[in-house]
Protein backbone atom coordinates (compact mmCIF):
# COMPACT_ATOMS: atom_id res chain seq x y z
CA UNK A 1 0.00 0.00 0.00
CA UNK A 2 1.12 3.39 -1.12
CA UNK A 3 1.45 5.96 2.23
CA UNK A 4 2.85 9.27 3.44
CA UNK A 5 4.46 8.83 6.53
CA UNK A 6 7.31 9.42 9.15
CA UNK A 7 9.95 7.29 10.47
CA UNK A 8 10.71 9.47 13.40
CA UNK A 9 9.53 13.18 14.19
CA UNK A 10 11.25 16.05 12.87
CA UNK A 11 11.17 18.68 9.95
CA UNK A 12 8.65 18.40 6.74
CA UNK A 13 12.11 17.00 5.05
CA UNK A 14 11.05 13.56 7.13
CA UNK A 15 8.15 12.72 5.72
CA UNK A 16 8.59 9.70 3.07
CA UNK A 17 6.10 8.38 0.29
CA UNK A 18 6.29 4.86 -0.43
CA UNK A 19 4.93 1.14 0.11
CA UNK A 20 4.09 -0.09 3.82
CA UNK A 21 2.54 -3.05 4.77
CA UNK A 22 -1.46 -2.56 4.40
CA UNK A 23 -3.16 -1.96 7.91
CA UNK A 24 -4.99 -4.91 9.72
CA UNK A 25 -8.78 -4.31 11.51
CA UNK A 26 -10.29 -5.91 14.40
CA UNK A 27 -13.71 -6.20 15.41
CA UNK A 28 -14.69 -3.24 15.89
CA UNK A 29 -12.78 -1.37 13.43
CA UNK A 30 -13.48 -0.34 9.47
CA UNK A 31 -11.33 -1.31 6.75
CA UNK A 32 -11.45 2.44 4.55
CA UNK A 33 -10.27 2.88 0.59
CA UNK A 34 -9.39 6.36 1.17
CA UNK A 35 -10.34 9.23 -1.71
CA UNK A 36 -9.30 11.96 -0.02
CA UNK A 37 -7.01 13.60 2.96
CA UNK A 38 -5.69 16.73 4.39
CA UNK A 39 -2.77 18.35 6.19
CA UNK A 40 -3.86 20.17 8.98
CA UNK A 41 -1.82 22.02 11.43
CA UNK A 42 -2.49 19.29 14.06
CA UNK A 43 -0.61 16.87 11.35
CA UNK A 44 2.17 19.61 11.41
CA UNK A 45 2.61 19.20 15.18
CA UNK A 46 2.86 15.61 15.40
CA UNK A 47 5.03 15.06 12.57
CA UNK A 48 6.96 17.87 14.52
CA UNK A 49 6.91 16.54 18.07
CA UNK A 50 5.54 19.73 19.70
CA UNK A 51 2.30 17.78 19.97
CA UNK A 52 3.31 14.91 22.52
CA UNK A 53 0.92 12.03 21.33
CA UNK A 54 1.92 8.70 21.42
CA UNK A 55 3.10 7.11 17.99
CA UNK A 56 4.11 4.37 16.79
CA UNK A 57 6.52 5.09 13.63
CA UNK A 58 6.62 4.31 10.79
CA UNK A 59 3.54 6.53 11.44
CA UNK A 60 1.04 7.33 8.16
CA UNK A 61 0.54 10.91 8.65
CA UNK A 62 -2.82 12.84 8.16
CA UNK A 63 -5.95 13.27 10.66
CA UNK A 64 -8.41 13.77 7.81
CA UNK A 65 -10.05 11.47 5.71
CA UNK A 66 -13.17 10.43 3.18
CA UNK A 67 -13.40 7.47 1.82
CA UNK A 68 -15.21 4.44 1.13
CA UNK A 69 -16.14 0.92 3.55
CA UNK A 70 -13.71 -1.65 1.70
CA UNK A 71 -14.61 -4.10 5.12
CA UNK A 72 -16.32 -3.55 8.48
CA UNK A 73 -17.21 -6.64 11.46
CA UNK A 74 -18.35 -3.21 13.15
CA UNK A 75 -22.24 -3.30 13.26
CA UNK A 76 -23.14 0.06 10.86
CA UNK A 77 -20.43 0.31 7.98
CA UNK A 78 -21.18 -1.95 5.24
CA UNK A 79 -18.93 -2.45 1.82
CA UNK A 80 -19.52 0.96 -0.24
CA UNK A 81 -20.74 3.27 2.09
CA UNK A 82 -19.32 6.29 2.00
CA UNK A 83 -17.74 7.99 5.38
CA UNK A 84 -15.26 10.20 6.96
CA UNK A 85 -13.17 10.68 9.98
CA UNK A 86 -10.98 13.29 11.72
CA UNK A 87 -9.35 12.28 14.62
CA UNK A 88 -7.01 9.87 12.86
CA UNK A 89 -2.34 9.82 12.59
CA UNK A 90 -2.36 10.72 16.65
CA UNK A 91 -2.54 9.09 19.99
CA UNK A 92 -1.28 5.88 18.73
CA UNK A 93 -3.94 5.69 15.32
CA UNK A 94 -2.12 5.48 12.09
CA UNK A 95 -3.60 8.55 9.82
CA UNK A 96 -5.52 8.49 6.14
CA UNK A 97 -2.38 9.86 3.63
CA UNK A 98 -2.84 6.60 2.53
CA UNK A 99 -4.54 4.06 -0.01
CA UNK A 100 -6.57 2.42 2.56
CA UNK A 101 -6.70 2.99 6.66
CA UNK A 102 -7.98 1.46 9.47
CA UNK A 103 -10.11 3.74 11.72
CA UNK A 104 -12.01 2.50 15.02
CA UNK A 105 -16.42 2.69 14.03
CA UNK A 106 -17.20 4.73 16.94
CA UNK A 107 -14.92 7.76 15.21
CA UNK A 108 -16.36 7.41 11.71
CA UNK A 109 -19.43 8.49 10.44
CA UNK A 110 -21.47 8.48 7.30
CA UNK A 111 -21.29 10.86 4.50
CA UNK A 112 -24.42 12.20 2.54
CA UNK A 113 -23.77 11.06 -1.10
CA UNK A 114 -24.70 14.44 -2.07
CA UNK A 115 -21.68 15.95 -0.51
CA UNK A 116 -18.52 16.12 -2.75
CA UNK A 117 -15.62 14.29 -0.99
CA UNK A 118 -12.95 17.39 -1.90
CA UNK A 119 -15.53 19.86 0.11
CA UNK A 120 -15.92 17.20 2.89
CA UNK A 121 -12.41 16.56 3.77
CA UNK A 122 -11.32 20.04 3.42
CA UNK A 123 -14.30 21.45 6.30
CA UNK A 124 -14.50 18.22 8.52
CA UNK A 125 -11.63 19.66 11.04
CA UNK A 126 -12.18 23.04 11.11
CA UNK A 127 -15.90 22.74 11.32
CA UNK A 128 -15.25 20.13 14.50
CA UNK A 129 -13.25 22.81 16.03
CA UNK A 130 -15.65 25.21 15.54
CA UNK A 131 -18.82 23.09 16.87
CA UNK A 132 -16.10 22.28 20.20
CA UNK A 133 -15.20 26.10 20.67
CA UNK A 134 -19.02 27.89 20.11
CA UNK A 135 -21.05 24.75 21.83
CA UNK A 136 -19.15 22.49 24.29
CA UNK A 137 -16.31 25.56 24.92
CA UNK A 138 -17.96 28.66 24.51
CA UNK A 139 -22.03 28.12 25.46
CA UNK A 140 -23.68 29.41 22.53
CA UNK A 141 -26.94 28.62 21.93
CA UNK A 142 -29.42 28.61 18.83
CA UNK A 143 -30.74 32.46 18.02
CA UNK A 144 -27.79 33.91 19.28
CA UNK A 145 -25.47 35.45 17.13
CA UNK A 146 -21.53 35.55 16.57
CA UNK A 147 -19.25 37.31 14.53
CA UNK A 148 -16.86 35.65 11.93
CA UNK A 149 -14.06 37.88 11.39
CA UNK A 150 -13.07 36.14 8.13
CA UNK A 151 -13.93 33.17 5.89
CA UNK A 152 -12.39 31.83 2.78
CA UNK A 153 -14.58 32.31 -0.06
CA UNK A 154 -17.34 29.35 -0.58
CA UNK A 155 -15.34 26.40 -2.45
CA UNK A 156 -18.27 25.43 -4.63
CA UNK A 157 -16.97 26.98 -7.86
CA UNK A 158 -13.78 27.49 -6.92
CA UNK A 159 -10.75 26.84 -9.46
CA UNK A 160 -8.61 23.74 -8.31
């Protein structure tokens, strides 16, 4: 299996693309054919070190991911459906900047065919970090109102 990853922490100059051995599931895990990843500045911290996680190297790097069930013994994920995590290449997980991963069922969720898979990926971190620091953080509640400084422009339409 074809993989971005890190044989120990260190500079961007570490990170290696190349063939690894193709990750194993257990039972309550889902095998994922991944179409799509980020780098996030998370990633940028473990691959660092200045985000002490535990890892276990050669480490795939890469939180982000959407992708498709390839095989699931976890009750809920069945061949083809299409999901996504974030919360993956940290605190011991292998990450998704790779042709298939391995993430545990109760941190990946179903994606809405309707939703494009580039759009997906790119929001699923930032939009978790913004649901922790307005809700569980910062005690808003529906009908109130907050101010977003800045945005980037709305990616449907957008060149790539």
């Amino acid at each position: 299996m074809r993989a971005a990853f890190i044989e120990r922490l260190g500079p961007p100059e570490y990170v290696r693309y190349g063939e690894l051995e193709s990750p194993r599931s257990g039972p309550t895990d889902v095998m994922v054919d991944v179409i799509a990843t980020t780098v996030n500045p998370v990633d940028t911290f473990v691959r660092s070190g200045a985000f002490r996680t535990p890892i276990e190297c050669p480490l795939v790097i890469s939180r982000d991911l959407v992708g498709v069930v390839a095989d699931s013994r976890a009750p809920g994920f069945s061949p083809g459906d299409l999901v996504w995590s974030n919360s993956l290449g940290h605190n011991g997980r292998q990450g998704a900047a790779a042709e298939r991963a391995v993430v545990a069922a109760d941190r990946l969720y179903h994606l809405p065919a309707a939703v494009p898979s580039i759009e997906a990926v790119s929001v699923v971190h930032p939009a978790g970090t913004a649901y922790l620091a307005l809700f569980t953080h910062g005690g808003f509640r529906v009908g109130e109102t907050v101010l977003v400084g800045s945005a980037p422009r709305a990616m449907s339409g957008a060149p790539w």
